[in-house]
N, C-alpha and C. Protein backbone atom coordinates (compact mmCIF):
# COMPACT_ATOMS: atom_id res chain seq x y z
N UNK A 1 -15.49 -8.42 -16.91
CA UNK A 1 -16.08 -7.45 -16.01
C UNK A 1 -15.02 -6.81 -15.12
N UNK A 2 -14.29 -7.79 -14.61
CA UNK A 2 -13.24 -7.42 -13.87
C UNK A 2 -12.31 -6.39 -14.46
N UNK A 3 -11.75 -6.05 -15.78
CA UNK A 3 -11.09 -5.06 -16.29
C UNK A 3 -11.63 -3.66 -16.73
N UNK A 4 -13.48 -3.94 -16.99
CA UNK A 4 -14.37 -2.55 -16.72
C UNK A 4 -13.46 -2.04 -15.39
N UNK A 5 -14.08 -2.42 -14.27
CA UNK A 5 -13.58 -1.78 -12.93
C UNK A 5 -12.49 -1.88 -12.89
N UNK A 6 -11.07 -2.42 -13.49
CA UNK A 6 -10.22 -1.55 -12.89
C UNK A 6 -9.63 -0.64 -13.76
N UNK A 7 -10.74 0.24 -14.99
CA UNK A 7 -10.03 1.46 -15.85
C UNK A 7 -9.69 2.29 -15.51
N UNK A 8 -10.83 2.91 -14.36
CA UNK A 8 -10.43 4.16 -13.52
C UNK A 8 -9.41 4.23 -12.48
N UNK A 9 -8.89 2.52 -12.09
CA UNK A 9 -7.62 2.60 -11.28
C UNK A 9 -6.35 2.87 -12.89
N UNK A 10 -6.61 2.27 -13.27
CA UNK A 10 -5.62 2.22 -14.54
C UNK A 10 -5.45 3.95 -14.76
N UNK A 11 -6.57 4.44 -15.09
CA UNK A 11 -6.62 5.92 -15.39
C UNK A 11 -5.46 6.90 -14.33
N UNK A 12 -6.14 6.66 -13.06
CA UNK A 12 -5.43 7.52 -11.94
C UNK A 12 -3.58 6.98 -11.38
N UNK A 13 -3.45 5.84 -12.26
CA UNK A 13 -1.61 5.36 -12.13
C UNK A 13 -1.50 6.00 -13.19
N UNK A 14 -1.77 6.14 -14.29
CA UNK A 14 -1.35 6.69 -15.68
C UNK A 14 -1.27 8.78 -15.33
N UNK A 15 -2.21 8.90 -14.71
CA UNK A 15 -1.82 10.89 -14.72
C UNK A 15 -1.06 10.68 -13.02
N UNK A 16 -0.49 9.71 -12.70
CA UNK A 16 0.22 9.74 -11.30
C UNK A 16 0.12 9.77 -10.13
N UNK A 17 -1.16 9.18 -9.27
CA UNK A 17 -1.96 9.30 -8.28
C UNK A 17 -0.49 8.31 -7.55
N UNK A 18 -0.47 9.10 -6.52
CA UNK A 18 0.59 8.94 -5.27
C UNK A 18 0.26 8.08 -4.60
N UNK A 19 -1.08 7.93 -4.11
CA UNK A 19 -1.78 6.93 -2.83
C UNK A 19 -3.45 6.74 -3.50
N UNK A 20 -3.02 5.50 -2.65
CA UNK A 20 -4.59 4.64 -2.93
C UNK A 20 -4.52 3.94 -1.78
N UNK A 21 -6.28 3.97 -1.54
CA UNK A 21 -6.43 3.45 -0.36
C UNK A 21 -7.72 2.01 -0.43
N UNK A 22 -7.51 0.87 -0.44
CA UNK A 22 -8.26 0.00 -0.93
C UNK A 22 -9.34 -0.26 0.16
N UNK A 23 -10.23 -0.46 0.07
CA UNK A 23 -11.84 0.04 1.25
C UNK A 23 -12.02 -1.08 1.79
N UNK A 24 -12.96 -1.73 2.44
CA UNK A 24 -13.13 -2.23 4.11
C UNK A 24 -13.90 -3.81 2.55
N UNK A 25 -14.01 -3.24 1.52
CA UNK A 25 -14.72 -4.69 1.36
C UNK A 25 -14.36 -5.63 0.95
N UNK A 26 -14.45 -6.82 0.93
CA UNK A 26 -13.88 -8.29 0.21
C UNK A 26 -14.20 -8.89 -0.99
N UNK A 27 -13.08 -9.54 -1.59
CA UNK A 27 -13.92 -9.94 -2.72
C UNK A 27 -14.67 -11.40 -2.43
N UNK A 28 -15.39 -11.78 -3.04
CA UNK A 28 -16.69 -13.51 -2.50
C UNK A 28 -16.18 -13.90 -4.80
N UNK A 29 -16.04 -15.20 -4.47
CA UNK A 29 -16.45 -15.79 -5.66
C UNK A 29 -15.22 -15.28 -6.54
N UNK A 30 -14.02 -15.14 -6.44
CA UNK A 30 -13.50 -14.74 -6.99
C UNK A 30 -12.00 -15.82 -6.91
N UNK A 31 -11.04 -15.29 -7.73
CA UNK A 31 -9.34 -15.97 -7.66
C UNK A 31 -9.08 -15.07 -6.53
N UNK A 32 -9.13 -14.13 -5.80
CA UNK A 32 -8.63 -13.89 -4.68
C UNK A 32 -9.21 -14.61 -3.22
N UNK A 33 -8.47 -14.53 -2.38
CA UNK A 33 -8.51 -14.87 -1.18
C UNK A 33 -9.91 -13.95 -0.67
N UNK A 34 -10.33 -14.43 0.32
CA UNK A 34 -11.73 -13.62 0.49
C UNK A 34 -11.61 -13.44 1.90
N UNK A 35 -10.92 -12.24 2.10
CA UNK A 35 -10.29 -11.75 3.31
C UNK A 35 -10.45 -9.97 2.77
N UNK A 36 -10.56 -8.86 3.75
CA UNK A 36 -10.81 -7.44 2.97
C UNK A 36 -9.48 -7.21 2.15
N UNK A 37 -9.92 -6.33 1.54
CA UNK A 37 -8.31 -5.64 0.66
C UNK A 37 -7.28 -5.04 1.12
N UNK A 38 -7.72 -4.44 2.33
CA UNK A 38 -6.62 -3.70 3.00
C UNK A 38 -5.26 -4.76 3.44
N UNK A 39 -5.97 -6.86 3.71
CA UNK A 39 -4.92 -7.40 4.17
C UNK A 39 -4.89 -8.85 3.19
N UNK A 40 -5.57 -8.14 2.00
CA UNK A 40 -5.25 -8.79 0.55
C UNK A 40 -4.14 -8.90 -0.33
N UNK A 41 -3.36 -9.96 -0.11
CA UNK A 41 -1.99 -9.65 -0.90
C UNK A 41 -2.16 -9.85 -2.35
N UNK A 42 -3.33 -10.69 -2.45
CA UNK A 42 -3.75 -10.75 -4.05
C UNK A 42 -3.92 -9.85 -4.65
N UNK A 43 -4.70 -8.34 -4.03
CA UNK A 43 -5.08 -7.78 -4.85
C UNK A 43 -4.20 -6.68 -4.74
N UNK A 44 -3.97 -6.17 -3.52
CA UNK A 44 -2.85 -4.82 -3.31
C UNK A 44 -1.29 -5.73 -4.09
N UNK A 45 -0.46 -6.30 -3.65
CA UNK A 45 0.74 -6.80 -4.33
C UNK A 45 0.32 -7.03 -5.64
N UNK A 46 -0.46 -8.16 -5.75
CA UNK A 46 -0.57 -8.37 -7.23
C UNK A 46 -1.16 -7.97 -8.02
N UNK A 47 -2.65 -7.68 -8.00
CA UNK A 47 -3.11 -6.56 -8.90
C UNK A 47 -2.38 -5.60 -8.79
N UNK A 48 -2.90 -4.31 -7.86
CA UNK A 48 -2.38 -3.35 -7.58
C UNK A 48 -1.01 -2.34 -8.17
N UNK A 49 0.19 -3.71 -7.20
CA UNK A 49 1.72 -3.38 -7.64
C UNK A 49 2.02 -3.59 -8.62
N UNK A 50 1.66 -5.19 -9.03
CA UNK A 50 2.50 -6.01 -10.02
C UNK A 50 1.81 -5.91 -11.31
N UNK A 51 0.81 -5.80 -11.02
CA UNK A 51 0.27 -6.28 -12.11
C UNK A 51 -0.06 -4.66 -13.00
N UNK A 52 -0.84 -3.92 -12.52
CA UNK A 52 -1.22 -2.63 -12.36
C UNK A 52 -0.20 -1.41 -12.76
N UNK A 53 1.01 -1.52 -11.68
CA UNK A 53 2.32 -0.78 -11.91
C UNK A 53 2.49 0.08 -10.69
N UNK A 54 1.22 0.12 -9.96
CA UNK A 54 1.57 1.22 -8.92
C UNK A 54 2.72 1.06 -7.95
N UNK A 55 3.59 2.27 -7.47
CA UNK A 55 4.60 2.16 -7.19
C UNK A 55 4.34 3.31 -5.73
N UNK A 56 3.13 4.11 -5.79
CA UNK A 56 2.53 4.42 -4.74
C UNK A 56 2.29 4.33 -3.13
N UNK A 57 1.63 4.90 -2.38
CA UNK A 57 1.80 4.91 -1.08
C UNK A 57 0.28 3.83 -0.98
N UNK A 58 0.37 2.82 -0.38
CA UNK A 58 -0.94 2.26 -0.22
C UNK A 58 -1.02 2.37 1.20
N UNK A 59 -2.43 3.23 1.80
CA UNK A 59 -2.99 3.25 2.94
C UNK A 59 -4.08 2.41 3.47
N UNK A 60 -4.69 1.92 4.43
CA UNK A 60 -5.72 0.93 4.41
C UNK A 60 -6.57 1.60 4.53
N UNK A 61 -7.78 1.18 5.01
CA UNK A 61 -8.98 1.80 5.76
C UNK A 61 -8.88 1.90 7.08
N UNK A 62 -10.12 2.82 7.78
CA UNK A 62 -9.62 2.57 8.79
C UNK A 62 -10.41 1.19 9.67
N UNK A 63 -9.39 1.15 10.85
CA UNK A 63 -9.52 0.31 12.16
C UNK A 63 -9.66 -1.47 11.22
N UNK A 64 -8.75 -1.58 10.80
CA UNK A 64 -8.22 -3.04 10.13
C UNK A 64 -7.80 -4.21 11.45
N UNK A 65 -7.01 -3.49 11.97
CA UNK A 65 -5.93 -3.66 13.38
C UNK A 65 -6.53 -3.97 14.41
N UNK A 66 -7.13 -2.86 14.94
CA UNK A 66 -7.97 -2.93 16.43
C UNK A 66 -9.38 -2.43 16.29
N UNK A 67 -10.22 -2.81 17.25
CA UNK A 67 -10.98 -2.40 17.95
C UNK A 67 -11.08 -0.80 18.08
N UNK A 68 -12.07 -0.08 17.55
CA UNK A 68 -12.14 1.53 17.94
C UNK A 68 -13.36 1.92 18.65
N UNK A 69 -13.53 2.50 19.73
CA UNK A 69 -14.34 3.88 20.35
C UNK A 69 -14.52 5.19 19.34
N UNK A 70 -15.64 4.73 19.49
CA UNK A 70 -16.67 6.34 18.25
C UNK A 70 -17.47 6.53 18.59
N UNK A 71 -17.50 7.80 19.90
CA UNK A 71 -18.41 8.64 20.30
C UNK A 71 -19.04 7.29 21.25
N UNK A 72 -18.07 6.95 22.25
CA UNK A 72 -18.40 5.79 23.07
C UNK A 72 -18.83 4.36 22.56
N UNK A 73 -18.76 4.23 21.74
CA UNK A 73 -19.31 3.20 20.64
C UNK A 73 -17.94 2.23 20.63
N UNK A 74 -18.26 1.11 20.49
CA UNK A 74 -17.23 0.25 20.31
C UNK A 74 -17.05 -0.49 19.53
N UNK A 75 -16.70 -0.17 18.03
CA UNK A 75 -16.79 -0.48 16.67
C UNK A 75 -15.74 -1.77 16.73
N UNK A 76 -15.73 -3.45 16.11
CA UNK A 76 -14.83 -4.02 16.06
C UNK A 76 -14.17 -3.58 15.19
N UNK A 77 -13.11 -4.09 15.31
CA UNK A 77 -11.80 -4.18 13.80
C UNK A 77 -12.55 -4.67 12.86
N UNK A 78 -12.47 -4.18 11.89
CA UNK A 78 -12.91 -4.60 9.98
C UNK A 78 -11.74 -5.26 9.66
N UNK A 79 -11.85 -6.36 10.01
CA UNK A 79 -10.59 -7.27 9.32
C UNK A 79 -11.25 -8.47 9.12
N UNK A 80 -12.32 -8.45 8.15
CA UNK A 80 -13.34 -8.98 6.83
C UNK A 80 -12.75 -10.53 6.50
N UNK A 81 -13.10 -11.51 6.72
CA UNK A 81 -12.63 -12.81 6.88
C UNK A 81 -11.27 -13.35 7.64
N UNK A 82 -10.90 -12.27 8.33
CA UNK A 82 -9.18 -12.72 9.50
C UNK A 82 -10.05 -11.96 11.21
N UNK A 83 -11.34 -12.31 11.01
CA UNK A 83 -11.82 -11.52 12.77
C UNK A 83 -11.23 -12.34 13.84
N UNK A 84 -10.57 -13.44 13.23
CA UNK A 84 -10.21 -14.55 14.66
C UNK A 84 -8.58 -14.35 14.92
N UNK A 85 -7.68 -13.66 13.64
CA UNK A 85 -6.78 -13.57 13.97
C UNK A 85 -6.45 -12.25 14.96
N UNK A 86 -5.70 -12.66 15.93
CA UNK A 86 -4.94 -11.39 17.19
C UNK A 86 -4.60 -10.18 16.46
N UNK A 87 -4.23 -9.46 16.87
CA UNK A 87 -3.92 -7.73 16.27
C UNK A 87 -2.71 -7.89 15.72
N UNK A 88 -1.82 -8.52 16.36
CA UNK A 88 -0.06 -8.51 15.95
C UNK A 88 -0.42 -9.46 14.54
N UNK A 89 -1.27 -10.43 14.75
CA UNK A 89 -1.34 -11.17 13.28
C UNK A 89 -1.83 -10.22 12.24
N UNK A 90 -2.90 -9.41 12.86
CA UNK A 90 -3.74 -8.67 11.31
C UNK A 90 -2.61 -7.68 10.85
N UNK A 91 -1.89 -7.41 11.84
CA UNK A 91 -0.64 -6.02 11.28
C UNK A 91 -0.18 -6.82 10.21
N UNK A 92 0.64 -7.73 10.56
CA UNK A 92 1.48 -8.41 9.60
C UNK A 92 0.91 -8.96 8.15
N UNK A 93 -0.44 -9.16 8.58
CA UNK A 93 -0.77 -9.44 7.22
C UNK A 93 -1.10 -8.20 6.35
N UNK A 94 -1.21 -7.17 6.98
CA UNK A 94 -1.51 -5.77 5.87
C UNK A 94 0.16 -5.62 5.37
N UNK A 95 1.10 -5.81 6.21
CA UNK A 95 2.17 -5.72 5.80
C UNK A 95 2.43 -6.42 4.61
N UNK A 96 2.36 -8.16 4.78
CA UNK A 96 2.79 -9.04 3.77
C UNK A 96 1.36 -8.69 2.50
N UNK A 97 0.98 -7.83 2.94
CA UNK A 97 -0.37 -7.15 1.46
C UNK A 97 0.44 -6.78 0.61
N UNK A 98 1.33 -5.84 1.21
CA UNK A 98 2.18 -4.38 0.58
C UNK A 98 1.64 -3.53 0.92
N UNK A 99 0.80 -3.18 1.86
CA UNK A 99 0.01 -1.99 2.34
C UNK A 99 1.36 -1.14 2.97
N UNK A 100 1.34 0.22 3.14
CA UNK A 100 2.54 0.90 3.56
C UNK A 100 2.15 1.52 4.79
N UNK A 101 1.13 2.05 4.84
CA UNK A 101 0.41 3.05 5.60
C UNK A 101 -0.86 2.54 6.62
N UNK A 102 -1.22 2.62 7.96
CA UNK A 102 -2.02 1.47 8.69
C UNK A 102 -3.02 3.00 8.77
N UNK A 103 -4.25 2.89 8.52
CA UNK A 103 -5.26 3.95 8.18
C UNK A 103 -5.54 4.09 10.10
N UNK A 104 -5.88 4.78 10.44
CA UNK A 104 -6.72 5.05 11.81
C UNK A 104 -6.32 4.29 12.64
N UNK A 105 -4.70 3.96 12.51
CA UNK A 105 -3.98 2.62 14.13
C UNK A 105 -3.03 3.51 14.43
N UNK A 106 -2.67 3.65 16.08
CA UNK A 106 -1.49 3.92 17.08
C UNK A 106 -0.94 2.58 17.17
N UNK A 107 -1.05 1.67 16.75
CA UNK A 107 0.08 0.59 17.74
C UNK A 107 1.29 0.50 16.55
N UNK A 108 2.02 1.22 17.37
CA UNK A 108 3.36 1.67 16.63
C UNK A 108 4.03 0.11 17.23
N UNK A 109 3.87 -0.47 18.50
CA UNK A 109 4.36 -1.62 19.44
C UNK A 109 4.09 -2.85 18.33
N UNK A 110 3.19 -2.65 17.75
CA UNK A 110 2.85 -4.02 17.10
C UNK A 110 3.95 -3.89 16.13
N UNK A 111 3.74 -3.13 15.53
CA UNK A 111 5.38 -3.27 14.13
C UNK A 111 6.57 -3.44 15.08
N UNK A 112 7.17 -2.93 15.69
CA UNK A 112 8.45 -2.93 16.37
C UNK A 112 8.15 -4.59 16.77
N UNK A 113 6.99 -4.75 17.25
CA UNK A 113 7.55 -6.26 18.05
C UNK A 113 7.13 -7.42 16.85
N UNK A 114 7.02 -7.13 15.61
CA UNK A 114 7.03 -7.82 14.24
C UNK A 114 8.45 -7.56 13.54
N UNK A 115 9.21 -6.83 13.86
CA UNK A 115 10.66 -6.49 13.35
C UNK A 115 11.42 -7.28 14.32
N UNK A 116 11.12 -6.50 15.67
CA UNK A 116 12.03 -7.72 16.68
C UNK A 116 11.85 -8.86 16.69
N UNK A 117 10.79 -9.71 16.58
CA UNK A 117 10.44 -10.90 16.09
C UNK A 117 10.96 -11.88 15.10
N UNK A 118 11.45 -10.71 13.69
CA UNK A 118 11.84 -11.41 12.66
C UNK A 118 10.71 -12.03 11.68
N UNK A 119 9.66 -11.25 12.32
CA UNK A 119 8.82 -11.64 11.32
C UNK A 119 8.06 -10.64 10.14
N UNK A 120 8.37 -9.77 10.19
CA UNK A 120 8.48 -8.74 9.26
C UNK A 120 10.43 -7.97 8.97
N UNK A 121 10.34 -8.52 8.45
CA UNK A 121 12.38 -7.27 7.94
C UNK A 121 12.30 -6.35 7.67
N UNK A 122 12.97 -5.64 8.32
CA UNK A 122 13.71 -4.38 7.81
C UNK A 122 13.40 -3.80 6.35
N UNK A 123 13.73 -4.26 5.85
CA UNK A 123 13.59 -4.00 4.04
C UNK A 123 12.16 -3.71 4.03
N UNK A 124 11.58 -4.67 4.38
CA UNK A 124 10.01 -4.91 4.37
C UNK A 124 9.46 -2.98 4.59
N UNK A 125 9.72 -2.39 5.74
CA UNK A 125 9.40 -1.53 6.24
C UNK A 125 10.01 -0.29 5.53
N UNK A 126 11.40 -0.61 5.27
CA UNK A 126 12.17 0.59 4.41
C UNK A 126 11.34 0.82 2.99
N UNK A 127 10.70 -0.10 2.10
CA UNK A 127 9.87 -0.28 1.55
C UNK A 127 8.87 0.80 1.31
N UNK A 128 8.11 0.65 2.45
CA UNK A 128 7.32 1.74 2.62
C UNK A 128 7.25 2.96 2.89
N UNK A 129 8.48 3.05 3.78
CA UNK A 129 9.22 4.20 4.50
C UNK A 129 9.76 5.28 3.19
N UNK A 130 10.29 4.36 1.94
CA UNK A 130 10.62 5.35 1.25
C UNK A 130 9.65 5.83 0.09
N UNK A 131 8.89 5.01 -0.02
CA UNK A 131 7.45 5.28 -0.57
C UNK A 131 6.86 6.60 -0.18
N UNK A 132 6.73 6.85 1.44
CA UNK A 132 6.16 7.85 1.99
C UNK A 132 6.99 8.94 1.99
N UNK A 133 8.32 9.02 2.52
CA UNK A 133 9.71 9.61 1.97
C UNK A 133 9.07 10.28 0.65
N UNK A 134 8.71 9.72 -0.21
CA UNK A 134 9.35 10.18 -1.98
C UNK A 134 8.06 11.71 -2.00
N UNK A 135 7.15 10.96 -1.22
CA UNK A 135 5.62 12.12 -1.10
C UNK A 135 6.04 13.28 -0.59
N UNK A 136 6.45 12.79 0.92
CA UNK A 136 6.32 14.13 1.84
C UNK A 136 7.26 14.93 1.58
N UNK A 137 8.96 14.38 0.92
CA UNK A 137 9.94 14.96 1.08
C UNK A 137 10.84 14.18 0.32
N UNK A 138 10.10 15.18 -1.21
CA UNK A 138 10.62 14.26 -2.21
C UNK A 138 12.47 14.79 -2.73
N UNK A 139 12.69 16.10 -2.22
CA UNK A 139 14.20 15.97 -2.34
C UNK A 139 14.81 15.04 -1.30
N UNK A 140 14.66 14.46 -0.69
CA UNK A 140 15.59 13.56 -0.13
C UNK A 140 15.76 12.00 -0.23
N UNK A 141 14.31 11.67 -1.62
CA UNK A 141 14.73 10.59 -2.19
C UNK A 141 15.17 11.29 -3.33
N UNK A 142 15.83 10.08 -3.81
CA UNK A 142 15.85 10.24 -5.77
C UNK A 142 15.04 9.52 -6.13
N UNK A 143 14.49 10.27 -7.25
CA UNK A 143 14.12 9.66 -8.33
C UNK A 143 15.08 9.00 -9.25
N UNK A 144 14.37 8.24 -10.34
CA UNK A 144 15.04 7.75 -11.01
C UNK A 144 15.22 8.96 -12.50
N UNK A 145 16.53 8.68 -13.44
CA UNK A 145 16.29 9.79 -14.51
C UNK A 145 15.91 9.40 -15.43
N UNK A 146 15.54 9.56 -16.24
CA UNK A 146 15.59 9.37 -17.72
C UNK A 146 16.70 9.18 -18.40
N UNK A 147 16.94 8.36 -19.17
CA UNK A 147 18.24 7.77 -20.11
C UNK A 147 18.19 8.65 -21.19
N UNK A 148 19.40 9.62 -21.36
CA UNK A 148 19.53 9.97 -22.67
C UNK A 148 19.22 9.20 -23.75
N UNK A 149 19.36 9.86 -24.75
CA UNK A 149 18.82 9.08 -26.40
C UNK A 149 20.27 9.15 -27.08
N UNK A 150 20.33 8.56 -27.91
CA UNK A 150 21.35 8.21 -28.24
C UNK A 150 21.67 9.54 -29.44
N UNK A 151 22.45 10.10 -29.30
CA UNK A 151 22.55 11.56 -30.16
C UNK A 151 22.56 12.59 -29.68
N UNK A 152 22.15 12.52 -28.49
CA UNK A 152 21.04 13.54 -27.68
C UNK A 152 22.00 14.62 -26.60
N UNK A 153 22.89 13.84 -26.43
CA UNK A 153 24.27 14.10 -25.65
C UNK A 153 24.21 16.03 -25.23
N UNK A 154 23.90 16.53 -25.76
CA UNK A 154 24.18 17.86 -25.33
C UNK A 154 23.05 18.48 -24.57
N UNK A 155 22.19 17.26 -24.30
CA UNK A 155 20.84 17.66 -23.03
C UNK A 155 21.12 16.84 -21.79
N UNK A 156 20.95 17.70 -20.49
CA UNK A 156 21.00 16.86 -19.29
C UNK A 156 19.45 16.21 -19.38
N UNK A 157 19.62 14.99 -18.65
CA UNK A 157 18.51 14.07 -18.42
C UNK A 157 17.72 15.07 -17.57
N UNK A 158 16.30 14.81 -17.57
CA UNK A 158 15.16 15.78 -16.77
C UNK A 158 14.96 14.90 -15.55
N UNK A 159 14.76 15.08 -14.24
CA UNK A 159 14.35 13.96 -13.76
C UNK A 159 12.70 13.97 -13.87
N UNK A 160 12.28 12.18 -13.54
CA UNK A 160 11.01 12.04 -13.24
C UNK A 160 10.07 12.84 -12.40
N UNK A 161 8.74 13.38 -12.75
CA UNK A 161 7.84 13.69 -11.64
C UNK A 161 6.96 12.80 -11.71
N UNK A 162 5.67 12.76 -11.07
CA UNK A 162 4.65 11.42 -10.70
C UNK A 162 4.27 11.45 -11.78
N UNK A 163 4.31 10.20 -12.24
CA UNK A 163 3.55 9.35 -13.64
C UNK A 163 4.46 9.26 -14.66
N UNK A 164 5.79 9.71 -14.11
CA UNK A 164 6.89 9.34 -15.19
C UNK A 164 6.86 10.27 -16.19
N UNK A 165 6.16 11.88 -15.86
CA UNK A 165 6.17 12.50 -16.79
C UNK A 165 7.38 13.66 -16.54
């Protein structure tokens, strides 16, 4: 059942979908951890990345992090089996997800004081940074090229666009 649902993710890595954003719900009864997806490392890292191939911008849903005001309303954080962990904890765990992108959060303070901490690295963040980089302002990453063929010598390599085409 589980590989029905994920054809149409399969579908949208295969014609090159840039970003995916995994939704507010959890999995129950399953090999994953039963915590939402946004701070699921099972399913964003390992399905998702590893398993999947996406190499994409992953954004969460929103208000994972904190507490939001909507239209005076005081919606808790959707952070779907971690409601007891503090805010600086739920960041870090969307981080150690592979999530790149924090959907509907300002606390820029919480990452900085997870870097100063030492509990998120550098790399960790460059990670993502160039992920989002490759989208917004894709001449200033590289891509990777294509390997000539062996014979082929009198064509320059093309570079990659999304989906490796």
């Amino acid at each position: 059942m589980r590989d029905l649902h994920l054809e149409p993710f399969k579908a949208a890595i295969a014609a090159g979908c840039a970003q995916m954003m995994p939704y507010y719900g959890q999995p129950i009864g399953t090999d994953w951890e039963e915590v939402g997806f946004g701070l699921n490392k099972g399913v964003v890292q390992g399905l998702l990345r590893d398993k999947l191939g996406f190499d994409g911008i992953v954004c969460t849903d929103w208000g994972l992090i904190t507490d939001a005001e909507i239209f005076s309303e005081v919606h808790e954080a959707r952070a779907w089996g971690l409601e007891s962990l503090a805010e600086l904890q739920r960041a870090a765990r969307v981080l150690d997800a592979g999530c790149d992108q924090f959907g509907g959060e300002s606390r820029t303070d919480l990452i900085i004081e997870l870097v100063e901490s030492g509990r998120i690295p550098e790399y960790r963040l460059d990670a993502s940074l160039r992920r989002i980089a490759r989208e917004v302002h894709p001449r200033l990453v590289r891509r990777p090229v294509r390997r000539r063929r062996p014979g082929r010598r009198d064509r320059r390599p093309r570079r990659l666009h999304r989906g490796g085409r």
